[in-house]
C-alpha atoms as a PDB file:
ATOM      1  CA  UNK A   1      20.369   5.344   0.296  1.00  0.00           C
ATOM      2  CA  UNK A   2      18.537   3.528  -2.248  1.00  0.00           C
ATOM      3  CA  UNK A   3      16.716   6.115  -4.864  1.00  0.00           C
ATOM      4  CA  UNK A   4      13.061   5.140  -6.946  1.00  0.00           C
ATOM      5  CA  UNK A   5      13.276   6.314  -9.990  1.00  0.00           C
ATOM      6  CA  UNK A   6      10.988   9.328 -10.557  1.00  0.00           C
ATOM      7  CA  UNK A   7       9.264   8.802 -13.964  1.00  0.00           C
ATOM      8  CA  UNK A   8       7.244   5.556 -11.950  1.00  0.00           C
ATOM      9  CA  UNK A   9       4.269   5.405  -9.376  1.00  0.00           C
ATOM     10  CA  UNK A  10       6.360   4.167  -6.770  1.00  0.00           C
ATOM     11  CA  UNK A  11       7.118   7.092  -4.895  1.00  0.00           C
ATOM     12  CA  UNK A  12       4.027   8.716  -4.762  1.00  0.00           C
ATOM     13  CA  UNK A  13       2.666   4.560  -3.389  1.00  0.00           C
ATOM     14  CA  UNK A  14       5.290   4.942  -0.756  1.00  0.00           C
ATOM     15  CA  UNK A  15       4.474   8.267   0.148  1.00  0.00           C
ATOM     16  CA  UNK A  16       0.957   7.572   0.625  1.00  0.00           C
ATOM     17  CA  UNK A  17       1.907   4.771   2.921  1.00  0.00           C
ATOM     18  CA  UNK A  18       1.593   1.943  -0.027  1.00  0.00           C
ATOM     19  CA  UNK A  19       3.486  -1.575   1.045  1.00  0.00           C
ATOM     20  CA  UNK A  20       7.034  -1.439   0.607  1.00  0.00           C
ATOM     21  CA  UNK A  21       7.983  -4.243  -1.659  1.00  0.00           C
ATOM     22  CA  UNK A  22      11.722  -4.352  -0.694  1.00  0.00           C
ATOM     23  CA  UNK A  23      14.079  -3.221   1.564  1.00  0.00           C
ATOM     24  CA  UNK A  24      15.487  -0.382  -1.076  1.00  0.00           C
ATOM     25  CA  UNK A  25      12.117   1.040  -0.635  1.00  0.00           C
ATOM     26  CA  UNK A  26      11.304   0.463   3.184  1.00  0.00           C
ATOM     27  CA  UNK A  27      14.214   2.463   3.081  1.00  0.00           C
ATOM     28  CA  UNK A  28      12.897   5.050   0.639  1.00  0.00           C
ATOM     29  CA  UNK A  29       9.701   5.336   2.739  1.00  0.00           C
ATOM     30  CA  UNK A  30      10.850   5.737   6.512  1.00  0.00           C
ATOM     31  CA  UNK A  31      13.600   8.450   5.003  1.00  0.00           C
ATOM     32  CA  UNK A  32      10.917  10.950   3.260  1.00  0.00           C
ATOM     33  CA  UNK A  33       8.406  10.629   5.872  1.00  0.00           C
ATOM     34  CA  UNK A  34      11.196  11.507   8.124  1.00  0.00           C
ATOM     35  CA  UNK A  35      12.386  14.364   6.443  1.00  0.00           C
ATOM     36  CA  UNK A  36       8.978  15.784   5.651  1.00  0.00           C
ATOM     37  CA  UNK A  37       8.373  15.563   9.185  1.00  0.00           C
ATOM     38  CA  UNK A  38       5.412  13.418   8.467  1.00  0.00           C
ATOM     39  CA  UNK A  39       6.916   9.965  10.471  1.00  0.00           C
ATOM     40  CA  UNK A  40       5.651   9.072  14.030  1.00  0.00           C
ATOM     41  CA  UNK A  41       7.095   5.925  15.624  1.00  0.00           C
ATOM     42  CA  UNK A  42       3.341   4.611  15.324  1.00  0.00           C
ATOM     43  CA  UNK A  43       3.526   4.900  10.904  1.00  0.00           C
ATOM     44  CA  UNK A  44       7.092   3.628  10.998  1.00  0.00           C
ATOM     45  CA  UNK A  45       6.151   0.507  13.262  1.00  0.00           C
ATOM     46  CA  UNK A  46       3.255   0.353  10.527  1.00  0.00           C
ATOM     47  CA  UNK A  47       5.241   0.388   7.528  1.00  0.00           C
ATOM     48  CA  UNK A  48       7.721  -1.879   9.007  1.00  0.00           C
ATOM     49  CA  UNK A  49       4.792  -4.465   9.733  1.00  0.00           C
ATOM     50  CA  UNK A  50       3.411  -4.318   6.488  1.00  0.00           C
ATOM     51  CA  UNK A  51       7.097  -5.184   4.749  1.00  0.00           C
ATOM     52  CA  UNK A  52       7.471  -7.796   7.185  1.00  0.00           C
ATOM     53  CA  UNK A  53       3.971  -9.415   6.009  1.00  0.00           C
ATOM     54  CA  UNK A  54       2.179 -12.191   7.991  1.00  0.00           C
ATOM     55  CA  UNK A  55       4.835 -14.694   8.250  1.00  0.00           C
ATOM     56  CA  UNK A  56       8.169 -13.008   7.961  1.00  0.00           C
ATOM     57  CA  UNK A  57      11.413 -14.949   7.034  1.00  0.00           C
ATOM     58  CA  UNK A  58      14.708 -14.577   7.951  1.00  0.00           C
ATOM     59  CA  UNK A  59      15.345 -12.608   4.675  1.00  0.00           C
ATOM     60  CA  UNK A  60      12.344 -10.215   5.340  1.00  0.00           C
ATOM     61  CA  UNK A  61      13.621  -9.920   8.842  1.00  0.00           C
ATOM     62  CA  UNK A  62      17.298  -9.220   7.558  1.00  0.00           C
ATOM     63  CA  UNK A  63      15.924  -6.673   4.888  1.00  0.00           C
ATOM     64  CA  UNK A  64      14.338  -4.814   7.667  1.00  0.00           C
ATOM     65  CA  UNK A  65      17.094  -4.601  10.020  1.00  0.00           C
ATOM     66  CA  UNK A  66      19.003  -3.562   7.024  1.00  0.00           C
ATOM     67  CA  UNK A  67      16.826  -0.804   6.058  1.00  0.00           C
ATOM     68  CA  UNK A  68      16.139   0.583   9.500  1.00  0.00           C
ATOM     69  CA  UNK A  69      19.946   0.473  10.304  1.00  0.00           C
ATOM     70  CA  UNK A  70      21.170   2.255   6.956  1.00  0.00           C
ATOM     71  CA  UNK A  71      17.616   4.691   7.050  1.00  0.00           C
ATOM     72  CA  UNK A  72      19.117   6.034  10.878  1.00  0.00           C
ATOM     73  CA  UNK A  73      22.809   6.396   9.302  1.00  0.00           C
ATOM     74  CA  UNK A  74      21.204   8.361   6.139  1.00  0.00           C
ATOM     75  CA  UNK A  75      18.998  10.961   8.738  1.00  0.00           C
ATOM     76  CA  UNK A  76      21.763  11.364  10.834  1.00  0.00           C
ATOM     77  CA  UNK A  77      24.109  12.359   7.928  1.00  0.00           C
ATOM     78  CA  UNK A  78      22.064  14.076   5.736  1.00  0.00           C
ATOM     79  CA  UNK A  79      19.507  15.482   7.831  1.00  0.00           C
ATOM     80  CA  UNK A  80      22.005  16.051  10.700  1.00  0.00           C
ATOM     81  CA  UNK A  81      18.753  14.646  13.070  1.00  0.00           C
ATOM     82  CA  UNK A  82      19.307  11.907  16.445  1.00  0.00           C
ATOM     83  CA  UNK A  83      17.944   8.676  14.486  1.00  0.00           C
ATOM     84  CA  UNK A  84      17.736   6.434  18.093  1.00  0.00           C
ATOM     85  CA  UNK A  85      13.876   5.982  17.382  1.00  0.00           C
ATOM     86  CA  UNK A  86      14.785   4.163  14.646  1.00  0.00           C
ATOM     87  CA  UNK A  87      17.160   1.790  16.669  1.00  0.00           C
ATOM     88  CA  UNK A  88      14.448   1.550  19.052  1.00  0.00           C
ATOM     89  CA  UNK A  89      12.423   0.400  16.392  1.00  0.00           C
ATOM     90  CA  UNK A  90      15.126  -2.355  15.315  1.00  0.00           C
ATOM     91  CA  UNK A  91      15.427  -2.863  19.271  1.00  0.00           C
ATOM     92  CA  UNK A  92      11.694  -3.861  19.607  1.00  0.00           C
ATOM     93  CA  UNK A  93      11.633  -6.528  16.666  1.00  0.00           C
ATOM     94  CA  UNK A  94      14.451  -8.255  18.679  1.00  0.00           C
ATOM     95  CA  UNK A  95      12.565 -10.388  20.638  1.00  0.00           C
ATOM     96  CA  UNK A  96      10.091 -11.215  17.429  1.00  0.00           C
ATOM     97  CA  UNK A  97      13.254 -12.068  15.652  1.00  0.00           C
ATOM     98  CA  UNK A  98      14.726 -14.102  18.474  1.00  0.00           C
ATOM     99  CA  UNK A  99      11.288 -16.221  18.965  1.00  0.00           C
ATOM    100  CA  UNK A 100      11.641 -17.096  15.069  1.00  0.00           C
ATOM    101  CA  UNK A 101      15.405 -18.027  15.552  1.00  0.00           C
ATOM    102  CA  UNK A 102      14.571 -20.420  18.526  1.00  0.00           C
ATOM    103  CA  UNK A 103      11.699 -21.965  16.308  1.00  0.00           C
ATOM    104  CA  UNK A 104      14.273 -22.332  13.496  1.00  0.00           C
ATOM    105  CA  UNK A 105      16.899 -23.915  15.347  1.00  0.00           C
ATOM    106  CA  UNK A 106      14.027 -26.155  17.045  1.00  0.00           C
ATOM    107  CA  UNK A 107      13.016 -27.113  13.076  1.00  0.00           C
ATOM    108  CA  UNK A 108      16.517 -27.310  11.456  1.00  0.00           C
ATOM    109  CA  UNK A 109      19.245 -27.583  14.102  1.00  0.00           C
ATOM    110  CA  UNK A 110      21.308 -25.492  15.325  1.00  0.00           C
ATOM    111  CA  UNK A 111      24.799 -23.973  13.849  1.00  0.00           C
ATOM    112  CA  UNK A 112      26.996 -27.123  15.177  1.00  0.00           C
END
């Protein structure tokens, strides 16, 4: 679980729903919404989005996957709370991810 330092703004950006400028703090963002009870899967979805900006990479899309995967493992062992909204989550960018592969492998070739 990454951890933002205390003594900067960043927490209290994240908190109040600020962009999340890497996955360390996508991270940090779902995980205290979640365990203030504050996250819906509609504000989770939204932060997610707005990491993933307007024309998401493969890196962005790795980060995310990254985040959401390690952000479920950290609720279910610290918080001792189900975390399958959060695969969901992952679940539903499949399809965006796999439309951005095909394009890829359309632009660059495929793995040969």
């Amino acid at each position: 679980m990454p951890y933002i330092k205390a003594n900067d703004n960043r927490r209290e950006a994240l908190r109040n729903g600020e962009l999340a400028l890497s996955a360390g703090e996508l991270n940090y963002q779902m995980f205290y919404h979640i365990k203030h009870g504050l996250a819906t899967i509609a504000n989770l979805y939204v932060f997610v989005k707005q990491f993933l900006g307007e024309k998401p990479n493969y890196q962005k899309y790795n980060d995310m996957t990254g985040a959401l995967i390690r952000c479920a493992k950290e609720v279910e062992r610290r918080l001792n709370k189900k975390s399958e909204y959060l695969y969901q989550l992952m679940e539903y960018f499949d399809n965006e991810i796999a439309i951005y592969e095909d394009l890829k492998i359309v632009e660059n070739g495929d793995v040969e």
